[in-house]
N, C-alpha and C. Protein backbone atom coordinates (compact mmCIF):
# COMPACT_ATOMS: atom_id res chain seq x y z
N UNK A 1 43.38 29.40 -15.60
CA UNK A 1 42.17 30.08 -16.03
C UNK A 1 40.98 29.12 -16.03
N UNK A 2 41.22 27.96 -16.22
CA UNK A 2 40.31 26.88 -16.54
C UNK A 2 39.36 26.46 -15.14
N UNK A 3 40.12 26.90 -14.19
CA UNK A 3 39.57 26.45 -12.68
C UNK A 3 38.67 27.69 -12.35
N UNK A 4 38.66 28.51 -12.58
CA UNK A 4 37.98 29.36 -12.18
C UNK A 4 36.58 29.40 -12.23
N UNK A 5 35.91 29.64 -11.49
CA UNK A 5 34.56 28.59 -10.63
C UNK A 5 33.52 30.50 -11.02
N UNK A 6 33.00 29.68 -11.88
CA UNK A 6 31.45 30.61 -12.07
C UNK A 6 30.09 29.66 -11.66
N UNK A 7 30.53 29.36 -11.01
CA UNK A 7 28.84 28.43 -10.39
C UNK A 7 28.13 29.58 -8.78
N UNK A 8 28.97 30.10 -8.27
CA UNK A 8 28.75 30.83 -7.46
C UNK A 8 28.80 32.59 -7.87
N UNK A 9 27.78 33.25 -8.19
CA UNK A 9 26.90 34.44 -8.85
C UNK A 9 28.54 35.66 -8.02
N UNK A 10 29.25 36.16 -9.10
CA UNK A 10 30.27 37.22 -8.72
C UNK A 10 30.56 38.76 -9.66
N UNK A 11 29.14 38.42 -10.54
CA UNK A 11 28.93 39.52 -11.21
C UNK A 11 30.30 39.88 -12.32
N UNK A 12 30.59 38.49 -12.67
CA UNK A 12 31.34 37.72 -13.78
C UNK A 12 31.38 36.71 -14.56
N UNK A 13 31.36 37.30 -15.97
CA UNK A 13 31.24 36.21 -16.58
C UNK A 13 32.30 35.61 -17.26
N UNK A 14 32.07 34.29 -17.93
CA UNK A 14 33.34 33.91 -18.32
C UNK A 14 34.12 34.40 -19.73
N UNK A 15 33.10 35.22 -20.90
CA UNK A 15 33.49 35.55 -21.72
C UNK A 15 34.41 37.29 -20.98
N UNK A 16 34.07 37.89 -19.93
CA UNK A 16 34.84 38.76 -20.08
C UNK A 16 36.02 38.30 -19.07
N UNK A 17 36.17 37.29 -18.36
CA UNK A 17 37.31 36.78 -18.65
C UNK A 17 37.84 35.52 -19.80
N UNK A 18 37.48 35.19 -20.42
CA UNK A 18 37.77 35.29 -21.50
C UNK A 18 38.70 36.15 -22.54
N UNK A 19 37.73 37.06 -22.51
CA UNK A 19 38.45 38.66 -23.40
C UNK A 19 39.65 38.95 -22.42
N UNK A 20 39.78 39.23 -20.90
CA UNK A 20 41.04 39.55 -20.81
C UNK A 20 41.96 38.27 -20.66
N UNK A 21 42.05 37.47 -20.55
CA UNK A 21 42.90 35.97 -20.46
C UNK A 21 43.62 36.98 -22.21
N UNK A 22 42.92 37.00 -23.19
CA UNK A 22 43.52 37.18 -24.31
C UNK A 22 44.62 38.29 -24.19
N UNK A 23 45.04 38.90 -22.93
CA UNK A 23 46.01 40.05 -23.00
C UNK A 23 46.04 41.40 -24.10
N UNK A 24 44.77 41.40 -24.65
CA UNK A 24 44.69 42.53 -25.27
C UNK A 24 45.02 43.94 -24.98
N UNK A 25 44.61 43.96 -23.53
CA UNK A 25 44.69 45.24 -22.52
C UNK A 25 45.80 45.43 -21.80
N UNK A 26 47.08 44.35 -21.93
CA UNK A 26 48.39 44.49 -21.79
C UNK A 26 49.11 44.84 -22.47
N UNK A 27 49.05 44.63 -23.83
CA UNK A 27 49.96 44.70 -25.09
C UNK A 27 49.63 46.21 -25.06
N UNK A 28 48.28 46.90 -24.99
CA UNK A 28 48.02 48.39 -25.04
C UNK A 28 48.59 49.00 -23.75
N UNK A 29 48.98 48.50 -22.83
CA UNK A 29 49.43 49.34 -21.46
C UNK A 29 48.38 49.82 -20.79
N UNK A 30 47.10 48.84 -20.72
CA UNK A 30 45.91 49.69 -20.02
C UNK A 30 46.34 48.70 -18.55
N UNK A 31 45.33 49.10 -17.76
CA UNK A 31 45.13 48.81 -16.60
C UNK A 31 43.73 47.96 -15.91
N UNK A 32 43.44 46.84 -15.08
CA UNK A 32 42.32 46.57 -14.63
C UNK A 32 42.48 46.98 -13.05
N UNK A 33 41.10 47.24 -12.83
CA UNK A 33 40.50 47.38 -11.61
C UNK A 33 39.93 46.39 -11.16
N UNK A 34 40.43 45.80 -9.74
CA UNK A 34 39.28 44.40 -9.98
C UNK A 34 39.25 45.24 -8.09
N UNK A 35 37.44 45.15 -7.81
CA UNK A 35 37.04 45.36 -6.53
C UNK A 35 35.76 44.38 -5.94
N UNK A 36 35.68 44.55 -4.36
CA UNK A 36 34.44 43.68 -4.39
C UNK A 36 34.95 43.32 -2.48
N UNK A 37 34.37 42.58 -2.12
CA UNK A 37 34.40 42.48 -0.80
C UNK A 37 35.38 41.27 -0.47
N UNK A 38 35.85 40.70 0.56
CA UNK A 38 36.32 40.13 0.63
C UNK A 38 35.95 38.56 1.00
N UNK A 39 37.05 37.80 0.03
CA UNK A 39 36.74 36.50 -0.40
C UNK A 39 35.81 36.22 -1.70
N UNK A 40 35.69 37.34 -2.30
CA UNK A 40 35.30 37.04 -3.30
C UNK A 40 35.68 36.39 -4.68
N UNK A 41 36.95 36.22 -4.63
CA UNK A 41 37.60 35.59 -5.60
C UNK A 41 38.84 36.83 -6.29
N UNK A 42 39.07 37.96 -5.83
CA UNK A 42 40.03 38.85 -6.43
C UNK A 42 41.23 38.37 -6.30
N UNK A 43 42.04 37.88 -6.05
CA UNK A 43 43.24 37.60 -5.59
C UNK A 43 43.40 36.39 -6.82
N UNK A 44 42.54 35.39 -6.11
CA UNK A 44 42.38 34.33 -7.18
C UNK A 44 42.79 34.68 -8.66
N UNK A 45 41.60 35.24 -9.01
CA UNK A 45 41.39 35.52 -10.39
C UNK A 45 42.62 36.42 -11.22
N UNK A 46 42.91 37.62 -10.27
CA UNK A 46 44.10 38.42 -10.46
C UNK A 46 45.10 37.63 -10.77
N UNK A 47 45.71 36.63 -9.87
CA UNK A 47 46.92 35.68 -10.16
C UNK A 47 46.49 34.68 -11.51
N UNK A 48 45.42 34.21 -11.58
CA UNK A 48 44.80 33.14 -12.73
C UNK A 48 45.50 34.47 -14.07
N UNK A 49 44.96 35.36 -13.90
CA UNK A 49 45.46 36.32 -15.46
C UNK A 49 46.79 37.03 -15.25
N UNK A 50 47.47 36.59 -14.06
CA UNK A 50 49.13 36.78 -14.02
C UNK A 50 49.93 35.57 -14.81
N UNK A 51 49.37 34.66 -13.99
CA UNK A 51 50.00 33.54 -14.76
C UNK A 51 49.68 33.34 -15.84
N UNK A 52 48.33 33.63 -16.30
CA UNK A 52 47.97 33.20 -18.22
C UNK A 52 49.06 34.43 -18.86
N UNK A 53 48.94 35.69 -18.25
CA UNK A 53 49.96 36.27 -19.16
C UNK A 53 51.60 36.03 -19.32
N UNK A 54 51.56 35.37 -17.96
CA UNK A 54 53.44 34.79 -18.40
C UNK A 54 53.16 33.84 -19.07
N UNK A 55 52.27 32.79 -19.65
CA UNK A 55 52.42 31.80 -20.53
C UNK A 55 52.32 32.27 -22.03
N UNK A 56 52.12 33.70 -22.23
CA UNK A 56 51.94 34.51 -23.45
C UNK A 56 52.91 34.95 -23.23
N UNK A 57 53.82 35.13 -22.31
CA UNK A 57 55.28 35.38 -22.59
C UNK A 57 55.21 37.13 -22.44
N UNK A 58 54.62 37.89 -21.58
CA UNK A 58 54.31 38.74 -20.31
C UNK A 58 55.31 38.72 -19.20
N UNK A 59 55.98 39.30 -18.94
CA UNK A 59 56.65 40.10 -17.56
C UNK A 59 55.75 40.17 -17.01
N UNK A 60 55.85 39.76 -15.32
CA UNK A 60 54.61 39.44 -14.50
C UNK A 60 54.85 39.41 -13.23
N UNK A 61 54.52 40.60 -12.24
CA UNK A 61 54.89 40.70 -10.66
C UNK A 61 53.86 40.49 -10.10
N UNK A 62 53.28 39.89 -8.60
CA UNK A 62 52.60 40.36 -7.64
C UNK A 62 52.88 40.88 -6.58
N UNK A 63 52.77 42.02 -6.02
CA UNK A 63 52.67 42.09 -4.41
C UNK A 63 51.85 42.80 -3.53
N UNK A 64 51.89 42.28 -2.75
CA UNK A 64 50.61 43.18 -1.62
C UNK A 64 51.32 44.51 -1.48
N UNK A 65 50.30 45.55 -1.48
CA UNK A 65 51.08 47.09 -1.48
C UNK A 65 51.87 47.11 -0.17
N UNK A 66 51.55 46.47 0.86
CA UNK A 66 52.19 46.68 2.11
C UNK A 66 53.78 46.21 1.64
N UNK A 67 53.84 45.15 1.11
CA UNK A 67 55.21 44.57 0.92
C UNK A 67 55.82 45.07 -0.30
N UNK A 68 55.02 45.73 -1.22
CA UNK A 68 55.71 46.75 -2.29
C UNK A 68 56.59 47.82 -1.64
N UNK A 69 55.92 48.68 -0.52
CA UNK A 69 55.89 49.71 -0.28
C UNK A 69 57.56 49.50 1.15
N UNK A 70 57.57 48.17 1.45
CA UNK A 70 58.02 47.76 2.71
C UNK A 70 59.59 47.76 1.58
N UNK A 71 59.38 47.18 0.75
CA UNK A 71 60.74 46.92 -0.47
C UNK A 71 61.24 48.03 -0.65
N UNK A 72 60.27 48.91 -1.22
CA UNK A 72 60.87 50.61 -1.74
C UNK A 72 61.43 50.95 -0.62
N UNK A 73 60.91 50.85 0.60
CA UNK A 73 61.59 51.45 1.47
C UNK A 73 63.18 50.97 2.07
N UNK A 74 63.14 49.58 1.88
CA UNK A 74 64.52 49.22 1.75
C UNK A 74 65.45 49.30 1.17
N UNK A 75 64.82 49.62 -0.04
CA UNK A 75 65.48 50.18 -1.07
C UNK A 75 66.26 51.34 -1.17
N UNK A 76 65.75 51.87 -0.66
CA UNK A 76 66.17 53.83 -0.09
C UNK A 76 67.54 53.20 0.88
N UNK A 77 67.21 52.22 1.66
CA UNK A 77 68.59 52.24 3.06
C UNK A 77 69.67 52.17 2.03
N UNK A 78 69.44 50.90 1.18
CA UNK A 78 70.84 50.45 0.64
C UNK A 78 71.00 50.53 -0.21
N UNK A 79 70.27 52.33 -1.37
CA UNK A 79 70.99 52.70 -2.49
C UNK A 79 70.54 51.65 -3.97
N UNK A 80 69.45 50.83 -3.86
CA UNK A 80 69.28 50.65 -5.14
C UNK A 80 67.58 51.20 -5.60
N UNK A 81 67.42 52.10 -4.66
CA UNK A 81 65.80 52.53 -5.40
C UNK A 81 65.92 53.01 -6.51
N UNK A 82 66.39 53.34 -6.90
CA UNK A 82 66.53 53.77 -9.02
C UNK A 82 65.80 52.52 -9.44
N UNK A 83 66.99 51.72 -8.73
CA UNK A 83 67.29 50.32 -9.90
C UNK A 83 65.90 49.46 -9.72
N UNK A 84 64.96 49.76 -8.59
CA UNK A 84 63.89 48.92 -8.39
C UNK A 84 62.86 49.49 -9.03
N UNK A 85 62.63 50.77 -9.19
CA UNK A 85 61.48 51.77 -10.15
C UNK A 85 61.81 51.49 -11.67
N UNK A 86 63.37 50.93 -12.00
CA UNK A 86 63.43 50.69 -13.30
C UNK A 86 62.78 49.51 -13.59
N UNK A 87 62.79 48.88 -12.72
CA UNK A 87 62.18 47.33 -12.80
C UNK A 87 61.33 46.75 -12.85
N UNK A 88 60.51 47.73 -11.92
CA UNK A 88 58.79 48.12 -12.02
C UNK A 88 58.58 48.67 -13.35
N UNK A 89 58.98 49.74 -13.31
CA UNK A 89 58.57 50.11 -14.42
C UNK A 89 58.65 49.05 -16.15
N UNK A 90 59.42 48.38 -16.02
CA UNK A 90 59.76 47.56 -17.34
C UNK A 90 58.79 46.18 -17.21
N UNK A 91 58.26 46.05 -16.10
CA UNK A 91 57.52 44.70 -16.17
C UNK A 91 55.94 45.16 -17.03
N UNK A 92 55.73 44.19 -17.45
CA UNK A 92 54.38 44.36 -18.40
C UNK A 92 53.10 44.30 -17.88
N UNK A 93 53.61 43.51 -16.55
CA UNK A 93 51.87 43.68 -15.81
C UNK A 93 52.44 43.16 -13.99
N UNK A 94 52.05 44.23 -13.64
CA UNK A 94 52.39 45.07 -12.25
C UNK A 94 50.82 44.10 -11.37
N UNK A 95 51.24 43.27 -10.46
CA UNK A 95 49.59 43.11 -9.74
C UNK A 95 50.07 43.54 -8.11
N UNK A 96 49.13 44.62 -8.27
CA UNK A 96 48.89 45.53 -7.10
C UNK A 96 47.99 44.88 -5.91
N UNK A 97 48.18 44.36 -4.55
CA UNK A 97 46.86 43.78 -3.97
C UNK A 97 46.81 44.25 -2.54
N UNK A 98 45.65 44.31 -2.33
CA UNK A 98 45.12 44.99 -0.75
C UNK A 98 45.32 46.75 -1.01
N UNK A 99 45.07 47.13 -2.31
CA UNK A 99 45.35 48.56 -1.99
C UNK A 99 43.91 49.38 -1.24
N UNK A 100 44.39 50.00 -0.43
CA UNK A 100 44.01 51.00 0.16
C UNK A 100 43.74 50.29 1.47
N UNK A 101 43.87 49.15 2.13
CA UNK A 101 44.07 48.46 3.40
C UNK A 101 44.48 49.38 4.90
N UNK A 102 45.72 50.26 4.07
CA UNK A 102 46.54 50.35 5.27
C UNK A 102 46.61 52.09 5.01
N UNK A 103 46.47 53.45 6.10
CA UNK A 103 46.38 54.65 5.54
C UNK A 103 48.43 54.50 5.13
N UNK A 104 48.29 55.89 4.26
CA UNK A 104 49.93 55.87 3.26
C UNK A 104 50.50 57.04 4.19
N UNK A 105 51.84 56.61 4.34
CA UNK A 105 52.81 57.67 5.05
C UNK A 105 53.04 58.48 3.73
N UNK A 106 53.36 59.74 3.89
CA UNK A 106 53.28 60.97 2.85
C UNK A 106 54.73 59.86 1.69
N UNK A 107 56.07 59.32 2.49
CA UNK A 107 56.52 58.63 1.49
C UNK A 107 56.26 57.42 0.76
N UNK A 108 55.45 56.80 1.19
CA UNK A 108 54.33 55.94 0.67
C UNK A 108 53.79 56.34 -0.61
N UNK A 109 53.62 57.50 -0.71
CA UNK A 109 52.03 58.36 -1.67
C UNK A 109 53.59 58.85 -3.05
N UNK A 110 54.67 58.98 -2.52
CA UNK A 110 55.65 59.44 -3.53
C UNK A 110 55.87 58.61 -3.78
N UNK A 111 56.13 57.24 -3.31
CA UNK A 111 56.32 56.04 -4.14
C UNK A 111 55.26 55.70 -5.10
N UNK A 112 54.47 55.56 -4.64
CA UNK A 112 53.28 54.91 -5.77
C UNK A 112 53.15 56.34 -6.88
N UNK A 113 53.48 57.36 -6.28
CA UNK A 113 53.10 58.33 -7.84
C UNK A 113 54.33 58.15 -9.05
N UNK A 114 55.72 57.70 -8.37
CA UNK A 114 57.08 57.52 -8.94
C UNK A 114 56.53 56.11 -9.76
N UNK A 115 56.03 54.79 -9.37
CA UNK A 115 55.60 53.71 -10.05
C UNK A 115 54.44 54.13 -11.14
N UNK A 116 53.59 54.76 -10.62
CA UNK A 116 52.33 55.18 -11.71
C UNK A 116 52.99 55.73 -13.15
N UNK A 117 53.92 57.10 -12.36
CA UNK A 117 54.07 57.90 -13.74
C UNK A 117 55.22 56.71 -14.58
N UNK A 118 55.72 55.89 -13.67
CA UNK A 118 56.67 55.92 -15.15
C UNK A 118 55.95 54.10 -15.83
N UNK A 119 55.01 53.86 -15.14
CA UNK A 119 54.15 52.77 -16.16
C UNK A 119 53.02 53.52 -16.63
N UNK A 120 52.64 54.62 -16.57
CA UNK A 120 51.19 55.06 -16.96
C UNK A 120 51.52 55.05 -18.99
N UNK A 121 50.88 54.48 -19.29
CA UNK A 121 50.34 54.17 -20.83
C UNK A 121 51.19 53.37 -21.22
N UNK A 122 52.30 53.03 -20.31
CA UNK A 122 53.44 52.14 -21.25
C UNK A 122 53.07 50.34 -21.29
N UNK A 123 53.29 50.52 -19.45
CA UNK A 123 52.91 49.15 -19.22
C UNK A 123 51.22 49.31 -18.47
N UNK A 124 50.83 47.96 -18.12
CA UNK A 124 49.45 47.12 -17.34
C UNK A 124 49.79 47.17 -15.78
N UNK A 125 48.92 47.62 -15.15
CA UNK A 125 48.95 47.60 -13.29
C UNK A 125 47.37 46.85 -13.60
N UNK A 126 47.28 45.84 -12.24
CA UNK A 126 46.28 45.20 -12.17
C UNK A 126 46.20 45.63 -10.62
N UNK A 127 45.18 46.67 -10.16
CA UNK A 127 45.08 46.48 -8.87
C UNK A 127 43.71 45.98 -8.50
N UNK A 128 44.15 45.62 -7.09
CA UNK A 128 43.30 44.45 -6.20
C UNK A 128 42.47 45.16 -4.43
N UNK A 129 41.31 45.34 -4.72
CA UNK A 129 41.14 46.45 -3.54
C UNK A 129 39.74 46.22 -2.90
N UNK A 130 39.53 45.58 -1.90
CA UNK A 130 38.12 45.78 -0.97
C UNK A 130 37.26 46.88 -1.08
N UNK A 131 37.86 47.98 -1.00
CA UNK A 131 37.97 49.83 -1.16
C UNK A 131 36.95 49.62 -3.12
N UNK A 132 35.51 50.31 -2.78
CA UNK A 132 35.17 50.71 -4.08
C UNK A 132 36.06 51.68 -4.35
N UNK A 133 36.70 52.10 -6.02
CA UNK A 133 37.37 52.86 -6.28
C UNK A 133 36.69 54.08 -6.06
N UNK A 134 35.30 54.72 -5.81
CA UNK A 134 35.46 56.11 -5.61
C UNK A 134 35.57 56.29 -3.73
N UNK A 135 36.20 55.11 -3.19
CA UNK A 135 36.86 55.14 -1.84
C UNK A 135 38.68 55.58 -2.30
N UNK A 136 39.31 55.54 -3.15
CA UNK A 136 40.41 55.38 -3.22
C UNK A 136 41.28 56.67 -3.21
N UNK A 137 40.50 57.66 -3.50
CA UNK A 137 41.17 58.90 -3.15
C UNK A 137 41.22 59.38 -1.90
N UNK A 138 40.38 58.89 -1.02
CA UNK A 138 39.84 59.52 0.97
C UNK A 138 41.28 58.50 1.23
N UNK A 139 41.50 57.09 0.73
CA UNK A 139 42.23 56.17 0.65
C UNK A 139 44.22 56.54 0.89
N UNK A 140 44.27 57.39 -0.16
CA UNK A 140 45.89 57.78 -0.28
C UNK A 140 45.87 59.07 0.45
N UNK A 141 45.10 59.87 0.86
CA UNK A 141 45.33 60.92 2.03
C UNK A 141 45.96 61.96 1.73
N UNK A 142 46.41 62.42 0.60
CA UNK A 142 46.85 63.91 0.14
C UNK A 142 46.26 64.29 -1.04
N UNK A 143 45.50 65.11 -1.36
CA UNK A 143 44.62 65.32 -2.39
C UNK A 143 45.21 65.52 -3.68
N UNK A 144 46.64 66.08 -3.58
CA UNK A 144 47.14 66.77 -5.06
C UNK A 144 47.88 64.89 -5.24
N UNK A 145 48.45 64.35 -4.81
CA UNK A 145 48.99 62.95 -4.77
C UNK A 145 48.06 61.70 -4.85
N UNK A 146 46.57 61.91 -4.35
CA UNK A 146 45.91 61.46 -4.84
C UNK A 146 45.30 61.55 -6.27
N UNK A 147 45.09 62.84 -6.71
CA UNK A 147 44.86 63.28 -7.98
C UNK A 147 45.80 62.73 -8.87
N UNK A 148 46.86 62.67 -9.05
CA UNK A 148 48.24 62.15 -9.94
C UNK A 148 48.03 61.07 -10.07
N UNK A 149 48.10 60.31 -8.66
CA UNK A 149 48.39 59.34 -8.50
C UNK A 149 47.17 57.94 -9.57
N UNK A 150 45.62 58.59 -9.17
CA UNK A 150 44.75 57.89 -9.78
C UNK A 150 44.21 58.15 -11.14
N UNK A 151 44.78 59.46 -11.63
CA UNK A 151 44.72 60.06 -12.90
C UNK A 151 45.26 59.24 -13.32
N UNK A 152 46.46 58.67 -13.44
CA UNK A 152 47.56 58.04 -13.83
C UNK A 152 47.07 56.41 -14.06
N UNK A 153 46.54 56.26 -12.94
CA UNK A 153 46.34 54.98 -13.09
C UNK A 153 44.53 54.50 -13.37
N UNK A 154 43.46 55.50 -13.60
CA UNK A 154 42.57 55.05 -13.76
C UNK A 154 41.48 55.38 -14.96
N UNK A 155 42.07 56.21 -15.91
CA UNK A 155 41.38 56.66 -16.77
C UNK A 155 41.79 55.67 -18.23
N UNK A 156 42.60 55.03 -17.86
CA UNK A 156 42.95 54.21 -19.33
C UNK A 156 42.58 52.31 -18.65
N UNK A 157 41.29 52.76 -17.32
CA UNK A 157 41.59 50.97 -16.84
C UNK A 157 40.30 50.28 -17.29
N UNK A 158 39.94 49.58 -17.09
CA UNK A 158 39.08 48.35 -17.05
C UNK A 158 38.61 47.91 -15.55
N UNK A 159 37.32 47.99 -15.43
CA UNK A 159 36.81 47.74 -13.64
C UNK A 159 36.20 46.17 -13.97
N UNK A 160 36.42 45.49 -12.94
CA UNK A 160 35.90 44.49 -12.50
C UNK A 160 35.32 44.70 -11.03
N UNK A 161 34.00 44.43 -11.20
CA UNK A 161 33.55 44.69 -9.57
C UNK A 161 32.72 43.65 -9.26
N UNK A 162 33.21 42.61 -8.50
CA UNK A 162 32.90 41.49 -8.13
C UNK A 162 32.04 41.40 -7.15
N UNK A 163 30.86 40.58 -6.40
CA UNK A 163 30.32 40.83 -5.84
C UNK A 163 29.87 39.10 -5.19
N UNK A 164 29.29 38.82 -4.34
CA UNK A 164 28.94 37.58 -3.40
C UNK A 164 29.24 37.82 -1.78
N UNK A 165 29.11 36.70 -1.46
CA UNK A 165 29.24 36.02 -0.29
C UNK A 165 31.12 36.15 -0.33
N UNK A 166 31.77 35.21 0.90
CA UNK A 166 33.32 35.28 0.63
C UNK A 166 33.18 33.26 0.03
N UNK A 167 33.75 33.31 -0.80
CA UNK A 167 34.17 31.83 -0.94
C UNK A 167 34.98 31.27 0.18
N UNK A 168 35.48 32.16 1.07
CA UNK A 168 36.23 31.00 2.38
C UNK A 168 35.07 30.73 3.22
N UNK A 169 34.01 31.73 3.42
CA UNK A 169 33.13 31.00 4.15
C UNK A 169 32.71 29.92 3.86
N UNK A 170 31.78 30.08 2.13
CA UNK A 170 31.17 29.18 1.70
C UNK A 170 31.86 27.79 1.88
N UNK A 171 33.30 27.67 1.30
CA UNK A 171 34.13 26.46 1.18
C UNK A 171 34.66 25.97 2.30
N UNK A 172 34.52 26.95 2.93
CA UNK A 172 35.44 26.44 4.68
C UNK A 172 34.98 26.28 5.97
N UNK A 173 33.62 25.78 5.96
CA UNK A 173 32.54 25.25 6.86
C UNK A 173 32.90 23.98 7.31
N UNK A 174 33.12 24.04 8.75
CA UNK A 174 33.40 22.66 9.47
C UNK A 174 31.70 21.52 9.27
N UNK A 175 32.04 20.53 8.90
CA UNK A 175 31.03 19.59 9.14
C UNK A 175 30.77 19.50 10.59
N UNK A 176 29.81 19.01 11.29
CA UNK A 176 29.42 18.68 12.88
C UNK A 176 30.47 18.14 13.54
N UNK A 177 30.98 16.65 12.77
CA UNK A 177 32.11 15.98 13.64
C UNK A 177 33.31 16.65 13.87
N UNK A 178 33.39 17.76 12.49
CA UNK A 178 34.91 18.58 12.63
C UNK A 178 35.00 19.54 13.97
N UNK A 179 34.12 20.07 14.17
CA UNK A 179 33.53 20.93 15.20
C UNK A 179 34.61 21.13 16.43
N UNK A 180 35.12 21.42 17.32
CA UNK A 180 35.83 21.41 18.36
C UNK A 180 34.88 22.21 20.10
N UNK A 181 34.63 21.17 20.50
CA UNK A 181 34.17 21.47 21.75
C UNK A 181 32.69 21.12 21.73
């Protein structure tokens, strides 16, 4: 948490991370929204308050929805998808990233409503999304599955909407001599 770089303007400050570093909004089973363009620091910051919450002693996943969604589906071949929705479901803070990247196959959209309903008020989903959230319903592609799906997960959340330049540009500028050609 300590590294996290407010010298470059991201329409964040450090007391409201601050306030969530304190896991208040986990222990209640709410949810954050963190959005903004890319390279702005979401990923970063998302993992910075994954890891502060496993040091508070927090259950704590990340994965990119593509590779969430790539698991469930393996899951289905070889008979333990129960056992992986139980698992999801019992972790305390779920970090969701790149959602809405990729359009959702109709079993795609039943997975994520099967994860929503059975963490909605219990446990924390932290999702991570380029996509402003009122993009996120055109996003999951079936309207009644979209409805569930973000009901579920967005009326009890917390938005972070980050904003700049990308920090890989800024930080990852070749000097002249580095240059090639």
């Amino acid at each position: 948490m300590q590294d996290i770089d407010y010298e470059h303007p991201r329409n964040l400050t450090p007391a409201t991370i601050a306030r969530l570093a304190q896991g208040d909004w986990i222990a209640r089973g709410q949810n954050l929204l963190m959005t903004g363009p890319c390279g702005t620091g979401k990923t970063y910051r998302a993992c910075a308050l994954g890891h502060n919450a496993c040091l508070h002693g927090y259950s704590v996943r990340y994965y990119r929805l593509s590779r969430l969604l790539l698991d469930l589906t393996q899951t289905k071949a070889d008979g333990s998808y129960h056992k992986q929705l139980k698992q999801l479901a019992r972790l305390q803070l779920l970090i969701i990233d790149d959602w809405g990247l990729e359009p959702l196959k109709p079993a795609h959209r039943n997975d994520l409503m099967e994860i929503m309903d059975d963490r909605h008020a219990q446990t924390s989903t932290l999702v991570i999304s380029q996509l402003p959230t009122d993009q996120w319903y055109v996003s999951i592609g079936d309207n009644t599955l979209a409805d569930a799906i973000l009901d579920r997960l967005m009326h009890n959340a917390n938005r972070l909407q980050l904003k700049g330049e990308s920090m890989r540009k800024i930080l990852g500028q070749l000097t002249e001599d580095e240059r090639l050609g």
